[in-house]
PDB file of N, CA and C in Angstrom:
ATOM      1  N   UNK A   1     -33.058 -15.448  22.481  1.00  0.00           N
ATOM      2  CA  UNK A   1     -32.995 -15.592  21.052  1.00  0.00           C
ATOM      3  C   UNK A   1     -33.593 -14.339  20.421  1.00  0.00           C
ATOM      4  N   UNK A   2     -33.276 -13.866  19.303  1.00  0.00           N
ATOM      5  CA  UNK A   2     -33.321 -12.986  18.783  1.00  0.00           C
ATOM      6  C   UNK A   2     -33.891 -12.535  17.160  1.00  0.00           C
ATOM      7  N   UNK A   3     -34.984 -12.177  17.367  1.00  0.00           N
ATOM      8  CA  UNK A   3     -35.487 -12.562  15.829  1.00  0.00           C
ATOM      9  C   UNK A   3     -34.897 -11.013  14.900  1.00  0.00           C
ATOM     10  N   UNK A   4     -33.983 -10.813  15.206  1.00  0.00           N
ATOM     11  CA  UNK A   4     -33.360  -9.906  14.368  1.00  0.00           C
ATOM     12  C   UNK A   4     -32.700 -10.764  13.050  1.00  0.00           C
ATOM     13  N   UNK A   5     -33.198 -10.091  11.974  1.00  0.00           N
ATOM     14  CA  UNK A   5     -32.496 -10.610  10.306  1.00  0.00           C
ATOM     15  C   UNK A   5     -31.093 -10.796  10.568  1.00  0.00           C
ATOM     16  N   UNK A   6     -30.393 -11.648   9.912  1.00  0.00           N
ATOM     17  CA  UNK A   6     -28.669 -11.526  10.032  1.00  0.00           C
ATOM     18  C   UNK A   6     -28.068 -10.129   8.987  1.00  0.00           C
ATOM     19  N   UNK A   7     -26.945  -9.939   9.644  1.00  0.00           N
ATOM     20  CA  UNK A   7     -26.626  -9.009   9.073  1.00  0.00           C
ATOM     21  C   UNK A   7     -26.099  -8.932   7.126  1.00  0.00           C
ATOM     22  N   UNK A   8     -26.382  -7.762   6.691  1.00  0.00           N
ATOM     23  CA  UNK A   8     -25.867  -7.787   5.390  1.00  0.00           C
ATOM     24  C   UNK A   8     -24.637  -8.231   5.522  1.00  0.00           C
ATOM     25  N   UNK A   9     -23.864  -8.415   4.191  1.00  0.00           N
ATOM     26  CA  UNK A   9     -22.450  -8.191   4.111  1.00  0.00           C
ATOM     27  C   UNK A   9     -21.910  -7.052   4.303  1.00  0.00           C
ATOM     28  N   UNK A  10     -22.514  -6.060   3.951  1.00  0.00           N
ATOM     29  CA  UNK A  10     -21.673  -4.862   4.168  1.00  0.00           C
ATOM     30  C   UNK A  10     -21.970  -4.535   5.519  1.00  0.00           C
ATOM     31  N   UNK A  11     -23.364  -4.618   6.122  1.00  0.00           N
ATOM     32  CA  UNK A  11     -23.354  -4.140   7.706  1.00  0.00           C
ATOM     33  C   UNK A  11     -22.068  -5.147   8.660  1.00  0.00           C
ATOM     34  N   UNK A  12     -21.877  -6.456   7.812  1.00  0.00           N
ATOM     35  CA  UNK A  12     -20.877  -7.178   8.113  1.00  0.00           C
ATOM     36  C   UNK A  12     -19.119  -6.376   8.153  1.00  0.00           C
ATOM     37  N   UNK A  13     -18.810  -6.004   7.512  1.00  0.00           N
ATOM     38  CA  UNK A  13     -17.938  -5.460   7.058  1.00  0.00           C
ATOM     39  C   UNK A  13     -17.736  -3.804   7.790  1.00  0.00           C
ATOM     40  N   UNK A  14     -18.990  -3.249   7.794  1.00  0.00           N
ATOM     41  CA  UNK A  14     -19.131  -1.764   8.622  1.00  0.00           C
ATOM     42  C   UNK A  14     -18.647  -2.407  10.249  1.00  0.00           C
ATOM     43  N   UNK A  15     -19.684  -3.224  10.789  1.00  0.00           N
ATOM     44  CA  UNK A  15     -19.336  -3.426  12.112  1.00  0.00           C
ATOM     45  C   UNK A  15     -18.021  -4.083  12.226  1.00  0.00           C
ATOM     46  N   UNK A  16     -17.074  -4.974  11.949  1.00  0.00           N
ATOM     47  CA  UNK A  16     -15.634  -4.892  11.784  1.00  0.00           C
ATOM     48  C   UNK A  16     -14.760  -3.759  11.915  1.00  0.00           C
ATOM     49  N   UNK A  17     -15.195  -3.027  11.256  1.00  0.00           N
ATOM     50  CA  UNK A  17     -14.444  -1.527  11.271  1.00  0.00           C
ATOM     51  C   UNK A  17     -14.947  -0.737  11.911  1.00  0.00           C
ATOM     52  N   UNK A  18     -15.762  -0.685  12.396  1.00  0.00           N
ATOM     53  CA  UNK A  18     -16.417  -0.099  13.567  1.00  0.00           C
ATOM     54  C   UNK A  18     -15.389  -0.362  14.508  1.00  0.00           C
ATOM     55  N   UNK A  19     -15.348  -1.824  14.697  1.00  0.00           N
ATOM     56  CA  UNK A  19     -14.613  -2.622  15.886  1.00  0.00           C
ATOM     57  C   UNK A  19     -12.943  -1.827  16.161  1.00  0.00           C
ATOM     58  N   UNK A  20     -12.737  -2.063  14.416  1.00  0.00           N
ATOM     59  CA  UNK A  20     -11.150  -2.008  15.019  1.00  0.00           C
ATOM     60  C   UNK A  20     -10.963  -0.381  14.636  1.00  0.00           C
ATOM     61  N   UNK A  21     -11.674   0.179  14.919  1.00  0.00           N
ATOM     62  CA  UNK A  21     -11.361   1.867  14.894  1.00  0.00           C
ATOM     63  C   UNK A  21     -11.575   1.875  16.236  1.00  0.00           C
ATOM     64  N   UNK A  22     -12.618   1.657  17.099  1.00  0.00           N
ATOM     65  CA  UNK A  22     -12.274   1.925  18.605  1.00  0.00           C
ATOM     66  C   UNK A  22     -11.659   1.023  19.150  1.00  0.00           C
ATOM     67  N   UNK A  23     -10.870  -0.020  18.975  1.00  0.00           N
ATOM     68  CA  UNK A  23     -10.011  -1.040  19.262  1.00  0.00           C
ATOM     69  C   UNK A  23      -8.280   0.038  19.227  1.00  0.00           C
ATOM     70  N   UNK A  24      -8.439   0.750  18.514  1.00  0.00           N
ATOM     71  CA  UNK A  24      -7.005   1.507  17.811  1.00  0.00           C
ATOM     72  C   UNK A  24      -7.405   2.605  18.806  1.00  0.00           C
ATOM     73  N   UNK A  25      -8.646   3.685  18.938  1.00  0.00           N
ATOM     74  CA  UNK A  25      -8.666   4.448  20.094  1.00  0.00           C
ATOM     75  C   UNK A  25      -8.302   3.872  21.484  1.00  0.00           C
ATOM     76  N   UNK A  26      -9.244   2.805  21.674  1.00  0.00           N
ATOM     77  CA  UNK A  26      -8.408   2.234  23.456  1.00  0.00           C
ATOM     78  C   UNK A  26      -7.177   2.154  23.235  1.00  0.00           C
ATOM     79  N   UNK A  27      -6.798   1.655  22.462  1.00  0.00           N
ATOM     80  CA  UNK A  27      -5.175   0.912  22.703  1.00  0.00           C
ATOM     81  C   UNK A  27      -4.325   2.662  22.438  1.00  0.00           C
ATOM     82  N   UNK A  28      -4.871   3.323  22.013  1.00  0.00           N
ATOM     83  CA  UNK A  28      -4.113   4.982  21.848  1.00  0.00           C
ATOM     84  C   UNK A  28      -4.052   5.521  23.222  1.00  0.00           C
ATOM     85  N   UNK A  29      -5.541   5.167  23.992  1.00  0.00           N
ATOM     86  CA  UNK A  29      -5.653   5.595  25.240  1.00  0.00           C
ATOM     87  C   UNK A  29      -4.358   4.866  26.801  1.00  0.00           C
ATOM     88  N   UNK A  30      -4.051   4.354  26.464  1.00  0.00           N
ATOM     89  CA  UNK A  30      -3.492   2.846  27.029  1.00  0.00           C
ATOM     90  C   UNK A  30      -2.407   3.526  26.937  1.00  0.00           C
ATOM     91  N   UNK A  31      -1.789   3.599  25.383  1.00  0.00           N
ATOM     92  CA  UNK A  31      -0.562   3.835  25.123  1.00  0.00           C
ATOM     93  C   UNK A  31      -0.257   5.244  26.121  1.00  0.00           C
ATOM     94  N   UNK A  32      -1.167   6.346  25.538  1.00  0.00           N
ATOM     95  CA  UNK A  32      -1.075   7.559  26.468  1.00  0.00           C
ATOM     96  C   UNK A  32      -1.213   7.563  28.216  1.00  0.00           C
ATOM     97  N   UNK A  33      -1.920   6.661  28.986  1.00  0.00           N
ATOM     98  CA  UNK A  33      -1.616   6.045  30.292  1.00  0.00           C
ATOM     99  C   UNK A  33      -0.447   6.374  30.307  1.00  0.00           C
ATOM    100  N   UNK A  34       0.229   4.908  30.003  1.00  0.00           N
ATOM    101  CA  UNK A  34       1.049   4.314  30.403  1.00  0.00           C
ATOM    102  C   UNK A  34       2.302   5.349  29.958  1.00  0.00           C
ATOM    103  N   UNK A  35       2.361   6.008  28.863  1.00  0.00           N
ATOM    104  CA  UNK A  35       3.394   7.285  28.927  1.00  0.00           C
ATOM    105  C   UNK A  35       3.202   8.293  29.961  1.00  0.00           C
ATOM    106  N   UNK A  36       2.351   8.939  30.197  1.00  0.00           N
ATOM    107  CA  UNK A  36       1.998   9.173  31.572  1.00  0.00           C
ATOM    108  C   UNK A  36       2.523   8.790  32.331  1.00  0.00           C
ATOM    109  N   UNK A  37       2.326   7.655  32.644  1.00  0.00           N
ATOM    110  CA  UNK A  37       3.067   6.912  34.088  1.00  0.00           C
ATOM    111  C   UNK A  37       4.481   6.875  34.239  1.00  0.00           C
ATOM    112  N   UNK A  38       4.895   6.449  32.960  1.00  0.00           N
ATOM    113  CA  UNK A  38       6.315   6.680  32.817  1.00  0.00           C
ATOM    114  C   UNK A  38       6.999   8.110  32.675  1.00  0.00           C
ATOM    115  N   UNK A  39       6.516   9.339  32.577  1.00  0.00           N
ATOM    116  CA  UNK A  39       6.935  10.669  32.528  1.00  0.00           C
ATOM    117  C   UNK A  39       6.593  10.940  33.983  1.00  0.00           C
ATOM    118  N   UNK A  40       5.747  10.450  34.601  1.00  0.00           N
ATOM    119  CA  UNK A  40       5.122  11.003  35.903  1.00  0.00           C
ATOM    120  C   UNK A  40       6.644   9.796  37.067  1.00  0.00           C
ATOM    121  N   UNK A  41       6.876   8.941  36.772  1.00  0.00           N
ATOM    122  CA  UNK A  41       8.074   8.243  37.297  1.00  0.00           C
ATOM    123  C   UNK A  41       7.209   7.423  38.202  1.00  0.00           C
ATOM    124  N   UNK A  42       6.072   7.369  37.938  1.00  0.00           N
ATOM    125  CA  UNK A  42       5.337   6.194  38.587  1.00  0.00           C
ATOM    126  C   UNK A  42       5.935   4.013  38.159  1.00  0.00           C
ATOM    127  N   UNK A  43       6.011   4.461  36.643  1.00  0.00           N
ATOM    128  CA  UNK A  43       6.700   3.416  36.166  1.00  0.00           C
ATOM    129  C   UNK A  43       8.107   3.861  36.062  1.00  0.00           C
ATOM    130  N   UNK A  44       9.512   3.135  36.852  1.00  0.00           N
ATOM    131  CA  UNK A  44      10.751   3.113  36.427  1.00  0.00           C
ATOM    132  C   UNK A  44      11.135   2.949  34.942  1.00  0.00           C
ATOM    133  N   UNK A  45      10.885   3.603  34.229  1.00  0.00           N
ATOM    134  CA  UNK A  45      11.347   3.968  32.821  1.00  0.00           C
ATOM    135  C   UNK A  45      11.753   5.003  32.558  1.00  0.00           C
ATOM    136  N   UNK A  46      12.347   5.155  31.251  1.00  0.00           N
ATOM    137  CA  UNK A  46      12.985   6.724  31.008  1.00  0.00           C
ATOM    138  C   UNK A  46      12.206   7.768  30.767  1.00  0.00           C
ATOM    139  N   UNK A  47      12.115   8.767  31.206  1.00  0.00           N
ATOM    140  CA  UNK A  47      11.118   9.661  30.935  1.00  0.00           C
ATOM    141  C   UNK A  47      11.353   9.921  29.461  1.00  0.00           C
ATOM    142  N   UNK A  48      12.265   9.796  28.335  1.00  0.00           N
ATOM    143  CA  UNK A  48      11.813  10.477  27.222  1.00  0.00           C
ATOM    144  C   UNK A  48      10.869   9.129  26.700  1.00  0.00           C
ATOM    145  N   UNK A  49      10.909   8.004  26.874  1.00  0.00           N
ATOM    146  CA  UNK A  49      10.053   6.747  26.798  1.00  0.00           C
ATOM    147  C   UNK A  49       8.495   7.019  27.149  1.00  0.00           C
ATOM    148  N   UNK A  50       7.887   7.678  27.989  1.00  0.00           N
ATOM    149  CA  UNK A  50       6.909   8.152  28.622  1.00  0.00           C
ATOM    150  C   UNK A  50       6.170   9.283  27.554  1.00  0.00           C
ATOM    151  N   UNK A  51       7.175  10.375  27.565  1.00  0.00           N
ATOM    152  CA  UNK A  51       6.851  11.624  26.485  1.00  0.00           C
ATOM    153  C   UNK A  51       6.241  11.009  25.168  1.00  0.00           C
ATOM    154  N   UNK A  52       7.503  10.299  24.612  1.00  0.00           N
ATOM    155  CA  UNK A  52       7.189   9.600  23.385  1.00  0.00           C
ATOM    156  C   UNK A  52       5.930   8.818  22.943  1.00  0.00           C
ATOM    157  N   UNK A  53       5.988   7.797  24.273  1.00  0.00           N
ATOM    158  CA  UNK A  53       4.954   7.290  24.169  1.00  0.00           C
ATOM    159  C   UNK A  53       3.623   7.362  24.167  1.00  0.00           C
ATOM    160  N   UNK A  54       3.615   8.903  24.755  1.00  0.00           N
ATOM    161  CA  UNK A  54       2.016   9.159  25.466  1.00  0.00           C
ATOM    162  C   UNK A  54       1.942  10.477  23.891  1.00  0.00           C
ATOM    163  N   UNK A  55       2.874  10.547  23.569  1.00  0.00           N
ATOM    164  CA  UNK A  55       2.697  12.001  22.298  1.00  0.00           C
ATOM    165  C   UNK A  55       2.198  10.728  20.958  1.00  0.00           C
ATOM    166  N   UNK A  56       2.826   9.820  21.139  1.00  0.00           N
ATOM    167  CA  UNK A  56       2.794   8.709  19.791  1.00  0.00           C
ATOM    168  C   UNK A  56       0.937   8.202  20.282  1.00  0.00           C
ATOM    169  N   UNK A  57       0.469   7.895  21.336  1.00  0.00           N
ATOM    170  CA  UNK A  57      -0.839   7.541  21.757  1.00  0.00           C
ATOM    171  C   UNK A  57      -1.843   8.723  21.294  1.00  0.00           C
ATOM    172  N   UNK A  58      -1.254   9.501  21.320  1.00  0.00           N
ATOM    173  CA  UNK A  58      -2.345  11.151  20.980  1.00  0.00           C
ATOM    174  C   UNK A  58      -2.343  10.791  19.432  1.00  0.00           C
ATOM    175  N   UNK A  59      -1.252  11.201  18.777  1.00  0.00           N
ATOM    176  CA  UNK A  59      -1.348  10.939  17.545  1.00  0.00           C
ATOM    177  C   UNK A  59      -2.116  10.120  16.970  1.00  0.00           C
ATOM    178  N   UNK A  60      -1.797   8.617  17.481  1.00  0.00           N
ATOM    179  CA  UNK A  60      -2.800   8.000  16.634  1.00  0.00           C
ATOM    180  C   UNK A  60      -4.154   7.668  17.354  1.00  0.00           C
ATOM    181  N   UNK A  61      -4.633   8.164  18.138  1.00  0.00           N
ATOM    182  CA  UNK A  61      -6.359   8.902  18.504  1.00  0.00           C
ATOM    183  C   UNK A  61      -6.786   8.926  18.025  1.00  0.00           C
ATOM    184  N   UNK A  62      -6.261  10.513  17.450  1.00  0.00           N
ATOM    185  CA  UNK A  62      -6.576  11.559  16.705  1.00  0.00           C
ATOM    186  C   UNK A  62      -6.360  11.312  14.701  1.00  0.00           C
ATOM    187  N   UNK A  63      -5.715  10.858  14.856  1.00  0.00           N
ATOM    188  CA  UNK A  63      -5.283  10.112  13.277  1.00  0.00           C
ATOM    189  C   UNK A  63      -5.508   8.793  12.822  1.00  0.00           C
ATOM    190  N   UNK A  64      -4.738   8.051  13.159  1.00  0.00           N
ATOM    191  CA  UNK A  64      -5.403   6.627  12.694  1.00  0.00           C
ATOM    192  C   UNK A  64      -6.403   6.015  12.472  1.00  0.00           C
ATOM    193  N   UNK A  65      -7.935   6.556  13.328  1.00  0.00           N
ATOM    194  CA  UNK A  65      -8.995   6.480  12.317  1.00  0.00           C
ATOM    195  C   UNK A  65      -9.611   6.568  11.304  1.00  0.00           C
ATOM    196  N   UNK A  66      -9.074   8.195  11.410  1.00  0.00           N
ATOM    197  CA  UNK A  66      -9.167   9.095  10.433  1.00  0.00           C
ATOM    198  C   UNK A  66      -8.905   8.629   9.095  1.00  0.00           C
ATOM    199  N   UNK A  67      -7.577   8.047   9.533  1.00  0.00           N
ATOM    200  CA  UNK A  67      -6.924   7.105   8.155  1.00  0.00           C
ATOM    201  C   UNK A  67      -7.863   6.168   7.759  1.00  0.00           C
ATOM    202  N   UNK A  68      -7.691   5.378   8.940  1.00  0.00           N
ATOM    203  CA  UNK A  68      -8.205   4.235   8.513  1.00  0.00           C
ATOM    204  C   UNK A  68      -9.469   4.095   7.846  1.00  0.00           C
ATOM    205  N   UNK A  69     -10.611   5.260   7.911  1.00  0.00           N
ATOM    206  CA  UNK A  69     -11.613   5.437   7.362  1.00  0.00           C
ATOM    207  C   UNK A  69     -11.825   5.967   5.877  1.00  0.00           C
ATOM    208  N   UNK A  70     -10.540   6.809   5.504  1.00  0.00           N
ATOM    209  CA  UNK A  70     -10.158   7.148   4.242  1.00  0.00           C
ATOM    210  C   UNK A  70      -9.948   6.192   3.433  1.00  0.00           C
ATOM    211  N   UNK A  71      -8.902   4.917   4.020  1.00  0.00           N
ATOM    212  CA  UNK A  71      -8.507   3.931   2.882  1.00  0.00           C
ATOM    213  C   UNK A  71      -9.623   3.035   2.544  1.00  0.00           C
ATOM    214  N   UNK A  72     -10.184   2.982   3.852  1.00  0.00           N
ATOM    215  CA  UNK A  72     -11.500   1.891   3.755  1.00  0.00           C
ATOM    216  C   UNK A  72     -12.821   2.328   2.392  1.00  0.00           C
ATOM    217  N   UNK A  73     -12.599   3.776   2.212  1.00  0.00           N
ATOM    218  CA  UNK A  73     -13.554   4.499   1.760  1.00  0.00           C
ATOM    219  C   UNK A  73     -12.957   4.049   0.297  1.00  0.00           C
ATOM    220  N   UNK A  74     -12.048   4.395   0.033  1.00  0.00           N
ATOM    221  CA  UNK A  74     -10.911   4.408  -1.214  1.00  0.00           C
ATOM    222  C   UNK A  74     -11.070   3.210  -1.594  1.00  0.00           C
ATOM    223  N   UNK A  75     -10.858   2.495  -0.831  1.00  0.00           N
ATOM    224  CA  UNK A  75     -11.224   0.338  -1.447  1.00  0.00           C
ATOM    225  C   UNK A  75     -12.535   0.724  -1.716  1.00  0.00           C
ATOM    226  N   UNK A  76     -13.453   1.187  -1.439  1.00  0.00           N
ATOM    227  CA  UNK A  76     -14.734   0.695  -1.390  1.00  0.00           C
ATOM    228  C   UNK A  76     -15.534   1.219  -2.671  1.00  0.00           C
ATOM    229  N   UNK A  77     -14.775   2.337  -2.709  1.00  0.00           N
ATOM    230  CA  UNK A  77     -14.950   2.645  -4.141  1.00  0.00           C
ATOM    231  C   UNK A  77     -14.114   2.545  -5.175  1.00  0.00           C
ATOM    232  N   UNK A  78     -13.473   1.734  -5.348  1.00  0.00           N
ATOM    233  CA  UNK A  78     -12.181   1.259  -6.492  1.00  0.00           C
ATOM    234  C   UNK A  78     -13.016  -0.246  -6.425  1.00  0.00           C
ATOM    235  N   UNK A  79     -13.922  -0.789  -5.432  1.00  0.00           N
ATOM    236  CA  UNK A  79     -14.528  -1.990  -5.832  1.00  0.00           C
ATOM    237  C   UNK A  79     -15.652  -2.059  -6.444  1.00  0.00           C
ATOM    238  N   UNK A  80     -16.630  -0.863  -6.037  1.00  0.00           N
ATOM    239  CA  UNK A  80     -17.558  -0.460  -6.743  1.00  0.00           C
ATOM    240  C   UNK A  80     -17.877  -0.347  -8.088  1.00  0.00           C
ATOM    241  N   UNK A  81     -16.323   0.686  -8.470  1.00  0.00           N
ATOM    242  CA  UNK A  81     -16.117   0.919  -9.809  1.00  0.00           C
ATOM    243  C   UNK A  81     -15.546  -0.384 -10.630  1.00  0.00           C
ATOM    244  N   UNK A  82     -15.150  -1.100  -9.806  1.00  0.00           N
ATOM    245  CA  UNK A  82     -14.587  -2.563 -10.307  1.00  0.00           C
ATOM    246  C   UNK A  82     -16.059  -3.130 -10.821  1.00  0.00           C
ATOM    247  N   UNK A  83     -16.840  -3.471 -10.193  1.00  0.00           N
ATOM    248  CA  UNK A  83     -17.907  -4.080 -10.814  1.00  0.00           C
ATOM    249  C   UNK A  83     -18.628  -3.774 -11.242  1.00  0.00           C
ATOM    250  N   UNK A  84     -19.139  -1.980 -11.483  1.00  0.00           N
ATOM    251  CA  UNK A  84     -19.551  -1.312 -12.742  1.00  0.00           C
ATOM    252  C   UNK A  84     -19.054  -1.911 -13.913  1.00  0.00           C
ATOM    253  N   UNK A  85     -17.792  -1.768 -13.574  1.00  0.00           N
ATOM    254  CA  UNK A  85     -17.056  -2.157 -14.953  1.00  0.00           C
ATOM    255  C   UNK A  85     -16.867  -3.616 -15.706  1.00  0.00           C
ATOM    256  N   UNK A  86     -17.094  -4.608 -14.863  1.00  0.00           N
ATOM    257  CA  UNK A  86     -17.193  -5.547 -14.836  1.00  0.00           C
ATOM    258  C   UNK A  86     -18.473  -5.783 -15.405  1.00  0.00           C
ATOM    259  N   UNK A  87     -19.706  -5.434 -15.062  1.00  0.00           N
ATOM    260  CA  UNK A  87     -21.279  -5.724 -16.020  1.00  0.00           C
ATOM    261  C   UNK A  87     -21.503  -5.107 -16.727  1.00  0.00           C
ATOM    262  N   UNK A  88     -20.332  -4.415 -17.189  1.00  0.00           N
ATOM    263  CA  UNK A  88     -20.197  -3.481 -19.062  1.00  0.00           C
ATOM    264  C   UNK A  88     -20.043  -4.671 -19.527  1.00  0.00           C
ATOM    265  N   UNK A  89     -18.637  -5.469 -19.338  1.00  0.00           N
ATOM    266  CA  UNK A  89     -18.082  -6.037 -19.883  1.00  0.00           C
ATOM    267  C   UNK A  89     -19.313  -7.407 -20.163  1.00  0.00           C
ATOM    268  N   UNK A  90     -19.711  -8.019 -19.647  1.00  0.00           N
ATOM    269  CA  UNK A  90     -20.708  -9.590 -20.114  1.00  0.00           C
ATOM    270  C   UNK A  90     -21.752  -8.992 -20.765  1.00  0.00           C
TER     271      UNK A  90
END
Protein backbone atom coordinates (compact mmCIF):
# COMPACT_ATOMS: atom_id res chain seq x y z
CA UNK A 1 0.00 0.00 0.00
CA UNK A 2 1.05 3.20 -0.83
CA UNK A 3 0.72 6.43 0.93
CA UNK A 4 1.30 8.42 -2.14
CA UNK A 5 -1.58 11.45 -2.63
CA UNK A 6 -3.86 10.46 -5.69
CA UNK A 7 -3.11 11.97 -8.62
CA UNK A 8 -4.26 15.55 -9.85
CA UNK A 9 -6.47 15.75 -12.77
CA UNK A 10 -4.12 17.02 -14.90
CA UNK A 11 -1.18 14.62 -13.67
CA UNK A 12 -4.28 12.39 -14.61
CA UNK A 13 -4.55 13.43 -18.00
CA UNK A 14 -0.43 13.98 -18.50
CA UNK A 15 0.07 10.25 -17.59
CA UNK A 16 -2.62 9.08 -20.31
CA UNK A 17 -0.67 10.77 -22.83
CA UNK A 18 2.32 9.84 -21.65
CA UNK A 19 0.81 6.31 -22.19
CA UNK A 20 -0.42 6.59 -25.58
CA UNK A 21 2.64 8.47 -27.06
CA UNK A 22 4.86 5.47 -26.24
CA UNK A 23 2.02 3.09 -27.01
CA UNK A 24 2.18 4.84 -30.83
CA UNK A 25 6.24 4.52 -30.58
CA UNK A 26 6.07 0.55 -29.85
CA UNK A 27 3.46 -0.08 -32.20
CA UNK A 28 5.84 2.25 -34.91
CA UNK A 29 8.57 -0.09 -33.77
CA UNK A 30 6.49 -3.34 -34.54
CA UNK A 31 5.24 -1.87 -37.62
CA UNK A 32 9.02 -1.27 -38.75
CA UNK A 33 9.92 -5.15 -37.59
CA UNK A 34 7.62 -6.59 -39.26
CA UNK A 35 8.36 -4.49 -42.65
CA UNK A 36 11.67 -5.65 -42.20
CA UNK A 37 10.74 -9.07 -42.18
CA UNK A 38 8.72 -8.77 -45.02
CA UNK A 39 11.48 -6.88 -47.29
CA UNK A 40 14.09 -9.27 -45.78
CA UNK A 41 11.51 -12.35 -47.26
CA UNK A 42 11.56 -13.79 -43.91
CA UNK A 43 7.67 -13.22 -43.95
CA UNK A 44 6.06 -14.45 -47.48
CA UNK A 45 4.72 -11.06 -48.40
CA UNK A 46 5.39 -8.61 -51.07
CA UNK A 47 8.35 -6.84 -50.64
CA UNK A 48 6.90 -3.40 -51.64
CA UNK A 49 4.41 -4.31 -48.45
CA UNK A 50 7.58 -4.60 -46.20
CA UNK A 51 9.28 -1.18 -47.65
CA UNK A 52 6.03 0.54 -47.10
CA UNK A 53 5.43 -0.69 -44.08
CA UNK A 54 8.63 -0.35 -42.23
CA UNK A 55 9.05 3.52 -44.08
CA UNK A 56 5.18 4.21 -42.76
CA UNK A 57 6.59 2.77 -38.97
CA UNK A 58 9.60 5.37 -39.16
CA UNK A 59 7.36 8.05 -39.98
CA UNK A 60 5.14 7.84 -37.41
CA UNK A 61 8.10 7.39 -34.58
CA UNK A 62 9.38 10.18 -35.53
CA UNK A 63 6.07 12.24 -36.09
CA UNK A 64 3.08 11.22 -34.49
CA UNK A 65 4.12 12.25 -31.18
CA UNK A 66 5.30 15.09 -32.16
CA UNK A 67 1.78 15.70 -33.34
CA UNK A 68 0.18 14.39 -30.95
CA UNK A 69 1.82 16.66 -28.39
CA UNK A 70 1.08 19.82 -30.45
CA UNK A 71 -2.73 19.21 -30.57
CA UNK A 72 -2.79 18.19 -26.98
CA UNK A 73 -0.97 21.53 -26.26
CA UNK A 74 -3.49 23.51 -28.61
CA UNK A 75 -6.69 21.96 -26.59
CA UNK A 76 -5.08 22.83 -23.57
CA UNK A 77 -4.82 26.13 -24.22
CA UNK A 78 -8.10 26.96 -26.14
CA UNK A 79 -9.46 25.45 -22.62
CA UNK A 80 -7.58 27.57 -20.54
CA UNK A 81 -8.55 30.54 -22.45
CA UNK A 82 -12.10 29.10 -22.34
CA UNK A 83 -12.31 29.58 -18.69
CA UNK A 84 -10.48 32.84 -18.40
CA UNK A 85 -13.16 33.85 -20.30
CA UNK A 86 -15.72 32.27 -18.72
CA UNK A 87 -14.92 34.10 -14.96
CA UNK A 88 -15.07 37.51 -16.91
CA UNK A 89 -18.27 36.63 -17.73
CA UNK A 90 -20.20 35.81 -13.83
Amino acid sequence: MSNAPAPTPEEAIAAKRYMVMNLVRLGAIVAVGLGIAIARDVIALPYALGVGLALAGLVTFFFLPVTLAKRWKAGDREMSNRDISNRGEK
